[in-house]
Protein backbone atom coordinates (compact mmCIF):
# COMPACT_ATOMS: atom_id res chain seq x y z
CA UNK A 1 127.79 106.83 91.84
CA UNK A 2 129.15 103.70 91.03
CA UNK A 3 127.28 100.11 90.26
CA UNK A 4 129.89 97.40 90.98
CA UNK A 5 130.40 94.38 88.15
CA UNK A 6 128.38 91.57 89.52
CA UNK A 7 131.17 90.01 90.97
CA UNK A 8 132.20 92.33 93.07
CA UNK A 9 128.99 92.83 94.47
CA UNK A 10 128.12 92.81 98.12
CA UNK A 11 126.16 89.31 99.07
CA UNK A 12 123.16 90.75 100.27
CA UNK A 13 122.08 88.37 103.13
CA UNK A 14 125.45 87.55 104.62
CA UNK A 15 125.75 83.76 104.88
CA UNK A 16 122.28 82.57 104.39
CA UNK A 17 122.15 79.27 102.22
CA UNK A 18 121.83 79.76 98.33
CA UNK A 19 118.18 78.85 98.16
CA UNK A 20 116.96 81.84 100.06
CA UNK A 21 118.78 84.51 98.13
CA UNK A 22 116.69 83.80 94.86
CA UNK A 23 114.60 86.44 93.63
CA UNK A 24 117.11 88.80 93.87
CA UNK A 25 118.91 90.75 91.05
CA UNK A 26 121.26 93.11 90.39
CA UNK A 27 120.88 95.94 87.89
CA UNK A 28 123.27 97.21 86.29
CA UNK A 29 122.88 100.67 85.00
CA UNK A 30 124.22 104.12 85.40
CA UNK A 31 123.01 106.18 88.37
CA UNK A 32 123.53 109.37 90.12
CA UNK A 33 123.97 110.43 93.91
CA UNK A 34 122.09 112.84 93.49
CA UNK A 35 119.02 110.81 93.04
CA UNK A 36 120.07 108.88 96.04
CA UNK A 37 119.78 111.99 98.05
CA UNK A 38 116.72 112.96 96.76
CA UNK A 39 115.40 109.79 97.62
CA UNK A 40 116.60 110.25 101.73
CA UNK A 41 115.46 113.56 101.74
CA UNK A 42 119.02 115.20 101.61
CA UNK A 43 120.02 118.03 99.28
CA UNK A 44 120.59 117.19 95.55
CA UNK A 45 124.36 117.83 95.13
CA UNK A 46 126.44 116.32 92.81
CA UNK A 47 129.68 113.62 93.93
CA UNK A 48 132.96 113.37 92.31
CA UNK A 49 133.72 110.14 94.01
CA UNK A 50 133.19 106.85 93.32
CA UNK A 51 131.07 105.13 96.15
CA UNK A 52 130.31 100.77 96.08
CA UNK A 53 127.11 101.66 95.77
CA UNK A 54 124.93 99.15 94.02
CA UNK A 55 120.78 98.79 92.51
CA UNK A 56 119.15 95.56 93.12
CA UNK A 57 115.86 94.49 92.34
CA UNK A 58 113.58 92.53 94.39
CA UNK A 59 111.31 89.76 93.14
CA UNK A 60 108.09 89.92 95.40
CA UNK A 61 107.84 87.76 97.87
CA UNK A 62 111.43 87.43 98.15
CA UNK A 63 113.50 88.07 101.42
CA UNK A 64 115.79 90.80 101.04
CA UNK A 65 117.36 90.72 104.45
CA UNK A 66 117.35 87.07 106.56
CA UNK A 67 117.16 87.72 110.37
CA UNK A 68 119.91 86.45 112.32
CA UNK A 69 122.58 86.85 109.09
CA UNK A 70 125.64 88.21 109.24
CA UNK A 71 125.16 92.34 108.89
CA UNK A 72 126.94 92.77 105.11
CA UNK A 73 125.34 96.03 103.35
CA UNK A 74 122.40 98.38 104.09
CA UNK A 75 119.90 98.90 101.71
CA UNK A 76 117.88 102.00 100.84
CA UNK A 77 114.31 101.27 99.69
CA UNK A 78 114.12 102.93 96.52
CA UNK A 79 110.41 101.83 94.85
CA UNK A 80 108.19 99.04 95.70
CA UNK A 81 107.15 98.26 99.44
CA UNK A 82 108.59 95.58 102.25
CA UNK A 83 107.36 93.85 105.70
CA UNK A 84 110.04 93.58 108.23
CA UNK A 85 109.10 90.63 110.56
CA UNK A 86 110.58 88.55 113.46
CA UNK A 87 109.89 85.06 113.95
CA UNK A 88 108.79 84.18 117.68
CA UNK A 89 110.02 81.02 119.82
CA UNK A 90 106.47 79.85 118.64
CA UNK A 91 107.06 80.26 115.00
CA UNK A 92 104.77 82.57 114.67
CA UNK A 93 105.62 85.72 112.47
CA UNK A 94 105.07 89.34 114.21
CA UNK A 95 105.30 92.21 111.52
CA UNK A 96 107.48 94.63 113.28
CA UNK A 97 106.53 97.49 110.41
CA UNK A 98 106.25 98.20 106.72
CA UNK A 99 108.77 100.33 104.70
CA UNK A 100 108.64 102.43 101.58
CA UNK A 101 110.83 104.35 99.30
CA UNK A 102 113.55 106.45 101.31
CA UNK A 103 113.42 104.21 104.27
CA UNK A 104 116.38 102.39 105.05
CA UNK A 105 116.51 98.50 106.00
CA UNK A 106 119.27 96.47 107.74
CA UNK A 107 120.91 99.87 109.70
CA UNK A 108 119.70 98.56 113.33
CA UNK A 109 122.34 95.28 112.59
CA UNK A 110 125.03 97.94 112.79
CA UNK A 111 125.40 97.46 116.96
CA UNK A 112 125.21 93.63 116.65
CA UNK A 113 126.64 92.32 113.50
CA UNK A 114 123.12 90.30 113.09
CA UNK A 115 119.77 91.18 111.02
CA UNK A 116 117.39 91.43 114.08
CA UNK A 117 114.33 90.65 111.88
CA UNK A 118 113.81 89.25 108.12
CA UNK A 119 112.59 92.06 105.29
CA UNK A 120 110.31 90.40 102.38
CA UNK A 121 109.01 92.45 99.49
CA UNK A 122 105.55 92.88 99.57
CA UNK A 123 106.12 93.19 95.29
CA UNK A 124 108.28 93.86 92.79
CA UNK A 125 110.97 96.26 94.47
CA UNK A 126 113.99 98.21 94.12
CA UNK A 127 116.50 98.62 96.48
CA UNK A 128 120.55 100.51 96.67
CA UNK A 129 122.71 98.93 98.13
CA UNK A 130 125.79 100.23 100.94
CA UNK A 131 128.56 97.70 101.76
CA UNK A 132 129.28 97.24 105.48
CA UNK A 133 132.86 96.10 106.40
CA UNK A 134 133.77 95.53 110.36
CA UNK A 135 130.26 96.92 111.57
CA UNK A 136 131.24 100.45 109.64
CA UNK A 137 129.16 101.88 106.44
CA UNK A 138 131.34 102.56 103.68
CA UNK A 139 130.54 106.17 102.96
CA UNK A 140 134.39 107.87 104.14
CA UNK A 141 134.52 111.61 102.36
CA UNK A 142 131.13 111.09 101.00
CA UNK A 143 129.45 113.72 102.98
CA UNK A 144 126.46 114.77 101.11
CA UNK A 145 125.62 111.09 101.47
CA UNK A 146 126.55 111.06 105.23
CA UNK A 147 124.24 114.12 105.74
CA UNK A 148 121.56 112.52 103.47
CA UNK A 149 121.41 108.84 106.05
CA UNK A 150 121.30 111.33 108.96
CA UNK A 151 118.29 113.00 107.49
CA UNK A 152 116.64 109.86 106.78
CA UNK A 153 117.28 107.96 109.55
CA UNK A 154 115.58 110.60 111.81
CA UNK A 155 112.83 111.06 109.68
CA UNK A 156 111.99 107.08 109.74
CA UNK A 157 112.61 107.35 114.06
CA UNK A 158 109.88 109.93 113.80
CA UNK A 159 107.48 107.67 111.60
CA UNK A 160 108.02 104.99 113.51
CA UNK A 161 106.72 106.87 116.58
CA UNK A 162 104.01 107.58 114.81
CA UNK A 163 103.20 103.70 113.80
CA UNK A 164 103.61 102.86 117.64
CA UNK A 165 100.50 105.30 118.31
CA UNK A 166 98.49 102.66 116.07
CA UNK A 167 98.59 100.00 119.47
CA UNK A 168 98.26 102.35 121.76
CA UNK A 169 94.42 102.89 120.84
CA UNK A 170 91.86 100.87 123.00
CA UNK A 171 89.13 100.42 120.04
CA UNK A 172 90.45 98.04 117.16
CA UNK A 173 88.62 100.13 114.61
CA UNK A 174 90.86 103.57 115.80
CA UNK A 175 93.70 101.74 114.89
CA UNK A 176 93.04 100.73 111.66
CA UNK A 177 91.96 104.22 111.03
CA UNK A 178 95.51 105.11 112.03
CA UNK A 179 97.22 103.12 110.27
CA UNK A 180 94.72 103.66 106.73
CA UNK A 181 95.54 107.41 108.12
CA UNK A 182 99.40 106.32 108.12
CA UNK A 183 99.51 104.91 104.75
CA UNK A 184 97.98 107.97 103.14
CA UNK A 185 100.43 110.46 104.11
CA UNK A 186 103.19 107.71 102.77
CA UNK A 187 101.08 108.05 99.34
CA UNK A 188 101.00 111.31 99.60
CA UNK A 189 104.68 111.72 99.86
CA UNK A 190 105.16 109.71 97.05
CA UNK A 191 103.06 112.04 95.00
CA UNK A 192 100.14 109.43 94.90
CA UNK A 193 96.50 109.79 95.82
CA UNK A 194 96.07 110.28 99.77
CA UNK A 195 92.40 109.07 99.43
CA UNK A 196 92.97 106.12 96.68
CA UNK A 197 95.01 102.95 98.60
CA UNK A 198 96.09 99.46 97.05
CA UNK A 199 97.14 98.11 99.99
CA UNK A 200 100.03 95.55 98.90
CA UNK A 201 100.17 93.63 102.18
CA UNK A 202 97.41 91.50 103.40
CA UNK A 203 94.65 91.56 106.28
CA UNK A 204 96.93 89.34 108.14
CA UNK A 205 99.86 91.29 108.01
CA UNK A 206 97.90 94.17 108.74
CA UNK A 207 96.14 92.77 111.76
CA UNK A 208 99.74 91.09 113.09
CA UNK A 209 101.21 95.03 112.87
CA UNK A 210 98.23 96.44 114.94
CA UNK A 211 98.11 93.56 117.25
CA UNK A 212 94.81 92.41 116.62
CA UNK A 213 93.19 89.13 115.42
CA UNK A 214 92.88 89.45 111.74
CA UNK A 215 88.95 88.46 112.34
CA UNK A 216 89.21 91.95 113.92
CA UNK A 217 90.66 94.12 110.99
CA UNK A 218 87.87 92.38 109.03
CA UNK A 219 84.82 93.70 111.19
CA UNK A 220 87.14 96.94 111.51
CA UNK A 221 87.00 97.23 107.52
CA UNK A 222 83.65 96.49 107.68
CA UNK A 223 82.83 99.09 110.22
CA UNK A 224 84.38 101.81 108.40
CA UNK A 225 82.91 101.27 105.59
CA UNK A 226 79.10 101.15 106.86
CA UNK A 227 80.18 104.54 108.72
CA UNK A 228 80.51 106.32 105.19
CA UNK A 229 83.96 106.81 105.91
CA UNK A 230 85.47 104.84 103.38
CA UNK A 231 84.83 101.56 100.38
CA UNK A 232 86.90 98.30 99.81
CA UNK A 233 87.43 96.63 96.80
CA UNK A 234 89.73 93.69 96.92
CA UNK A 235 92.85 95.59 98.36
CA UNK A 236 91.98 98.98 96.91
CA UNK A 237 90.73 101.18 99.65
CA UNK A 238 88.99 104.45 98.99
CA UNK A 239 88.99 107.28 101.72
CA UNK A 240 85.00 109.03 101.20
CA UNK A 241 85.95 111.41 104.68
CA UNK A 242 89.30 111.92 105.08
CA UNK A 243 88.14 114.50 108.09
CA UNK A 244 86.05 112.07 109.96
CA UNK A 245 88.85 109.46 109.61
CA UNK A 246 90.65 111.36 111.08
CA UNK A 247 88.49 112.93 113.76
CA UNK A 248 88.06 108.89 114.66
CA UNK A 249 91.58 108.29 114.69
CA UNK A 250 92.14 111.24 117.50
CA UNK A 251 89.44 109.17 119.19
CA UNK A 252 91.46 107.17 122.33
CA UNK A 253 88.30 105.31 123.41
CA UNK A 254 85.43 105.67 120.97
CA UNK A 255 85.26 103.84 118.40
CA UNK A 256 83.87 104.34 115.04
CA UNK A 257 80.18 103.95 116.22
CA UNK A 258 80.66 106.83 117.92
CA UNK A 259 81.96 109.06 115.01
CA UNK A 260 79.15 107.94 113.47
CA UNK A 261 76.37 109.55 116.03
CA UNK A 262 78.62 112.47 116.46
CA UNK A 263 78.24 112.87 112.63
CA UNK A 264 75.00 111.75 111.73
CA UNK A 265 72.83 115.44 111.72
CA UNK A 266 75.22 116.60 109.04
CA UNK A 267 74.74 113.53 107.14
CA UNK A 268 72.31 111.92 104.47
CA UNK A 269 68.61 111.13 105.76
CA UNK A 270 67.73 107.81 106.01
CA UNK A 271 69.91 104.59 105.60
CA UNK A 272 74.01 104.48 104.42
CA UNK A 273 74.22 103.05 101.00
CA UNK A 274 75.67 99.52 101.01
CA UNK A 275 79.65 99.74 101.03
CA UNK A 276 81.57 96.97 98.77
CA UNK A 277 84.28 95.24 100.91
CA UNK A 278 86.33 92.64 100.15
CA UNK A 279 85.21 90.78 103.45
CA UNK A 280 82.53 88.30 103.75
CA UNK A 281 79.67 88.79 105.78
CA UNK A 282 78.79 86.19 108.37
CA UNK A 283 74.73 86.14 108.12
CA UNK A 284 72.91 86.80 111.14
CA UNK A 285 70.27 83.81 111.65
CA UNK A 286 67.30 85.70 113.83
CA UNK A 287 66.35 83.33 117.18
CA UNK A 288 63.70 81.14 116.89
CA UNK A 289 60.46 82.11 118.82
C-alpha cells in the first residue's frame, strides 16, 4: 500500500472553505493492505500494487466529511469513533448513526456526487483514505481490496438494520437497552470488554439517535441502573446483567419496570443498593397536607 506525499494527497472534504478542514492530518508512514483487509473483514492477502491509498488522523471534534461537499475520497474508519449527522431546515442536528473501526464513511455520496450528512470525530481518530475520481473508487486490479469493501459494506447494511430496531421500541428505556446492547457487541468485536463502556458521545447525541428527548435517556439511565441491571459513572457504563439487558431489550412494550418484577424472586431480599449515575436527581418535594 502506498501513502501519497502530502501534496498529492486527496482533499478530504471536497471544496469546503479552509477553516473547516483543520484538525485534520495526514500520516505518513508505511502500511500494508493486508491490514486494511483485516480491518473490513476481508482475507489477509498480500498486494503487489501500488494503490493512492492514504492514513489520516482526526483531531476530535473535527469534521471529517462536510455534508453537501463535493464526493472526493472514501474513508475507512480505522481506530477512534465518529457521529454522522444531518442538519434539518430547522438547524437542528439529527444523528443519523455512529461508526467504528471497519466501517466505511462517505460511500453513500457515490450515487450523487454530494456528502448527504457531515461525519465529526467523537475523539482522536484514524481514518484511510480512497480517492474518488468521476463518482468511481479507485481500486482497478486491486481485487482483494474490491472483495474486502464488498464484505464490509454488507456487514455495516446489516448493523445498520440492527440500529433501526433501537426506534422501533415503544418504551424509551428498551431502546437504550438496545442500543447499550449495540455498543457492546461493537466492543466486543474490537476485543474490548462487552460489559465495561466509555461511551465517547454524549446523552444528547445519544437521545437525538434514539429519537427521544435527552431528559428521557436521563430517566432511562436512571432506570436501568435502579433495576440492578447496570452503574454509570461519568460516561463509563458498567453492564451488572448482561442477560436481563437483554431479556428487556427483546421486550416490544414493557419496559424496564417490568423486567424488574419478572426478576425480582431470583433477586436480593430487600432494597437495590444505590446505583452511581452521572445524572442528577430532581428531588421529589412530598404534598403538603
Amino acid at each position: 500500500m502506498t501513502l501519497l506525499p502530502v501534496k498529492q494527497q486527496p482533499p478530504p472534504h471536497g471544496d469546503a472553505p479552509a477553516p473547516l478542514r483543520t484538525g485534520l492530518a495526514p500520516l505518513v508512514a508505511p502500511g500494508h493492505l493486508h491490514d486494511l483487509l483485516q480491518l473490513m473483514g476481508g482475507a489477509a492477502l498480500e498486494f503487489d500494487g501500488d494503490l493512492p491509498v492514504t492514513l489520516w488522523r482526526i483531531s476530535r471534534g473535527a469534521t471529517l466529511l462536510h455534508e453537501g461537499t463535493s464526493a472526493l475520497a472514501v474513508f475507512i474508519v480505522r481506530s477512534g469513533s465518529f457521529k454522522c449527522i444531518k442538519t434539518l431546515e430547522d438547524g437542528y442536528e439529527q444523528v443519523a448513526s455512529f461508526a467504528h473501526p471497519g466501517e466505511i464513511l462517505g460511500f453513500e455520496a457515490l450515487h450523487c456526487g454530494r456528502q448527504p450528512t457531515s461525519v465529526v470525530a467523537l475523539e482522536d481518530a484514524t481514518a484511510y483514505a480512497f480517492p474518488m475520481r468521476g463518482g468511481r473508487l479507485i481500486v482497478k486490479g486491486a481485487t482483494p481490496l474490491a472483495d474486502a469493501l464488498q464484505f464490509a459494506l454488507s456487514r455495516q447494511l446489516a448493523r445498520a438494520a440492527g440500529q433501526a430496531e433501537m426506534m422501533a421500541a415503544v418504551a424509551s428505556d428498551v431502546r437504550l437497552a438496545r442500543f447499550l446492547l449495540w455498543m457492546s457487541t461493537r466492543m466486543e468485536e474490537a476485543g474490548q470488554s462487552p460489559r465495561r463502556l466509555l461511551l465517547r458521545m454524549c446523552r444528547r447525541d445519544i437521545a437525538s439517535l434514539l429519537g427521544v428527548a435527552h431528559e428521557t435517556v436521563s430517566r432511562s439511565f436512571t432506570t436501568l441502573a435502579d433495576a440492578g441491571l447496570l452503574t454509570v459513572q461519568n460516561r463509563e457504563v458498567e453492564i451488572l446483567d448482561l442477560p436481563a439487558l437483554r431479556t428487556l431489550a427483546r421486550s416490544t412494550r414493557g419496559g424496564a419496570e417490568d423486567c424488574t418484577r419478572r426478576r425480582a424472586p431470583l433477586g436480593r431480599v430487600g432494597p437495590p443498593a444505590p446505583s452511581r449515575t452521572w445524572f442528577p436527581q430532581v428531588p421529589v418535594l412530598a404534598a403538603a397536607a
